[in-house]
Protein backbone atom coordinates (compact mmCIF):
# COMPACT_ATOMS: atom_id res chain seq x y z
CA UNK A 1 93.05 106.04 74.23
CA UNK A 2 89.78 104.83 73.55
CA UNK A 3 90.20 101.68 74.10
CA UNK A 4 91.33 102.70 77.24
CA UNK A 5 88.45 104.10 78.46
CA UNK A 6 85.96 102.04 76.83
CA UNK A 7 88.25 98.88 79.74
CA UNK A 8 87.34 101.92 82.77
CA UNK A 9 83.22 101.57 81.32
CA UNK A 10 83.33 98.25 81.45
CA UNK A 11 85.16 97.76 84.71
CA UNK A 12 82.53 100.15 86.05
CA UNK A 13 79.94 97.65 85.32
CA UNK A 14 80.98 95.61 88.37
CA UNK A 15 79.34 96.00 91.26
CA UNK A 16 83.17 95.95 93.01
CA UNK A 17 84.32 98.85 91.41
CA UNK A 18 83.39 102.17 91.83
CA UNK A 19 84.75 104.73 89.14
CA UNK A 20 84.98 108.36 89.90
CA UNK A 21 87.07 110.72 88.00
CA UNK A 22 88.76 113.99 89.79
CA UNK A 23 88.34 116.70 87.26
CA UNK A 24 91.64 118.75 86.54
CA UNK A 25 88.85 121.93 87.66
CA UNK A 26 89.12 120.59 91.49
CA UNK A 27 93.35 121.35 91.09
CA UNK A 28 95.80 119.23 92.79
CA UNK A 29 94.95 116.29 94.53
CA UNK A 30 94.93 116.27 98.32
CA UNK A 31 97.21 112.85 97.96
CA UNK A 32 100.96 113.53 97.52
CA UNK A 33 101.81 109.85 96.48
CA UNK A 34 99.63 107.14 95.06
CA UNK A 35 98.26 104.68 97.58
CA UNK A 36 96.09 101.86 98.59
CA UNK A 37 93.26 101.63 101.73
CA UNK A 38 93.12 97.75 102.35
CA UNK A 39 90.41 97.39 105.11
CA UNK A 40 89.73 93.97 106.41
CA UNK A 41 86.22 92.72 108.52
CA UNK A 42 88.46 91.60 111.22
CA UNK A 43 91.94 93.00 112.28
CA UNK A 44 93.27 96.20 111.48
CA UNK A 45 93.18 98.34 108.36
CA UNK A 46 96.60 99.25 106.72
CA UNK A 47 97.82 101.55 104.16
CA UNK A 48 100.06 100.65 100.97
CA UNK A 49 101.90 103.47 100.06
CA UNK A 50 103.68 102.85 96.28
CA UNK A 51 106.90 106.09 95.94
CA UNK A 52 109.12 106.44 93.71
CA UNK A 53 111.68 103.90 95.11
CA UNK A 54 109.48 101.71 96.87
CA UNK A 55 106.68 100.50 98.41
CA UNK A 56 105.59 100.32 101.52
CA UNK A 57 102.74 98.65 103.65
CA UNK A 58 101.49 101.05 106.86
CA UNK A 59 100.11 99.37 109.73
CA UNK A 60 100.24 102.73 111.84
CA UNK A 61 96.72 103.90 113.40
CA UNK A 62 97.31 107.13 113.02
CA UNK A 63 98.68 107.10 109.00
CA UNK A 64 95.86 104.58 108.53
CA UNK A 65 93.20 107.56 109.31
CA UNK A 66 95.08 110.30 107.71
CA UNK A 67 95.28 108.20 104.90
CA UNK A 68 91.40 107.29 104.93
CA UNK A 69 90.90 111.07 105.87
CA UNK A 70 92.66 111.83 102.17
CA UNK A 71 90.56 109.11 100.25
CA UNK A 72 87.24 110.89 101.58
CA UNK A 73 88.32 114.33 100.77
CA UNK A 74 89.35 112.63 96.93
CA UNK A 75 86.29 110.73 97.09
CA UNK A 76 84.12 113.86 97.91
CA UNK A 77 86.22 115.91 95.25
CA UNK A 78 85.27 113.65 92.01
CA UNK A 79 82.56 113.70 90.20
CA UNK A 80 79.72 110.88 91.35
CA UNK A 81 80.06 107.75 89.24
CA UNK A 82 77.39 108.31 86.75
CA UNK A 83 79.00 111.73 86.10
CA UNK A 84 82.01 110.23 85.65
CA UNK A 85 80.69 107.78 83.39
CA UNK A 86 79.05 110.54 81.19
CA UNK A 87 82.36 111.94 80.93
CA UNK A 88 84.94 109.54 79.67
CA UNK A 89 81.64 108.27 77.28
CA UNK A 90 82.42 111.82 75.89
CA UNK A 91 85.96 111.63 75.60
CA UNK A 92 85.53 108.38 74.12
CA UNK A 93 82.96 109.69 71.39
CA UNK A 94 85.84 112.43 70.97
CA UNK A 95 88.54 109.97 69.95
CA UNK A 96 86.33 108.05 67.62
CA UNK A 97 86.01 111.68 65.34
């Protein structure tokens, strides 16, 4: 595990990525199923929904802004990044004891 979490720190070093944990404190997730906001500069935004079965790409106005609706509410949920950082820094001091 804590070489799993010492690849999140280092991913987090990018300036692409953006790490923020959801603490199990906040309870369950306002996202049902896993998915993906792919926003483009030109054309329009979709959704990639992964479920159990399948997959499935969302072109749909409407889903595309209840989706992005959900990713704020996560977003605003998790910790900010450098107290997110702090915290799997812990965890990773943990799992070297």
């Amino acid at each position: 595990m804590r070489v799993q979490l010492a690849h999140l720190v280092k991913e987090a070093e990018s300036p692409h990525v953006t790490l923020q944990v959801l603490p199990f404190a906040v309870g369950a997730p306002p996202a049902p199923e896993s998915f993906t906001l792919l926003t483009f500069d030109e054309g329009p935004n979709v959704a990639y929904v992964d479920t159990a079965m399948a997959g499935h790409l969302i072109d749909s106005a409407e889903a595309v802004a209840t989706a992005t609706a959900t990713y704020d509410r996560l977003r605003a949920a998790a910790l900010h990044p450098e107290q997110s950082l702090s915290m799997i820094r812990k965890l990773m001091e943990e799992h070297t004891r």
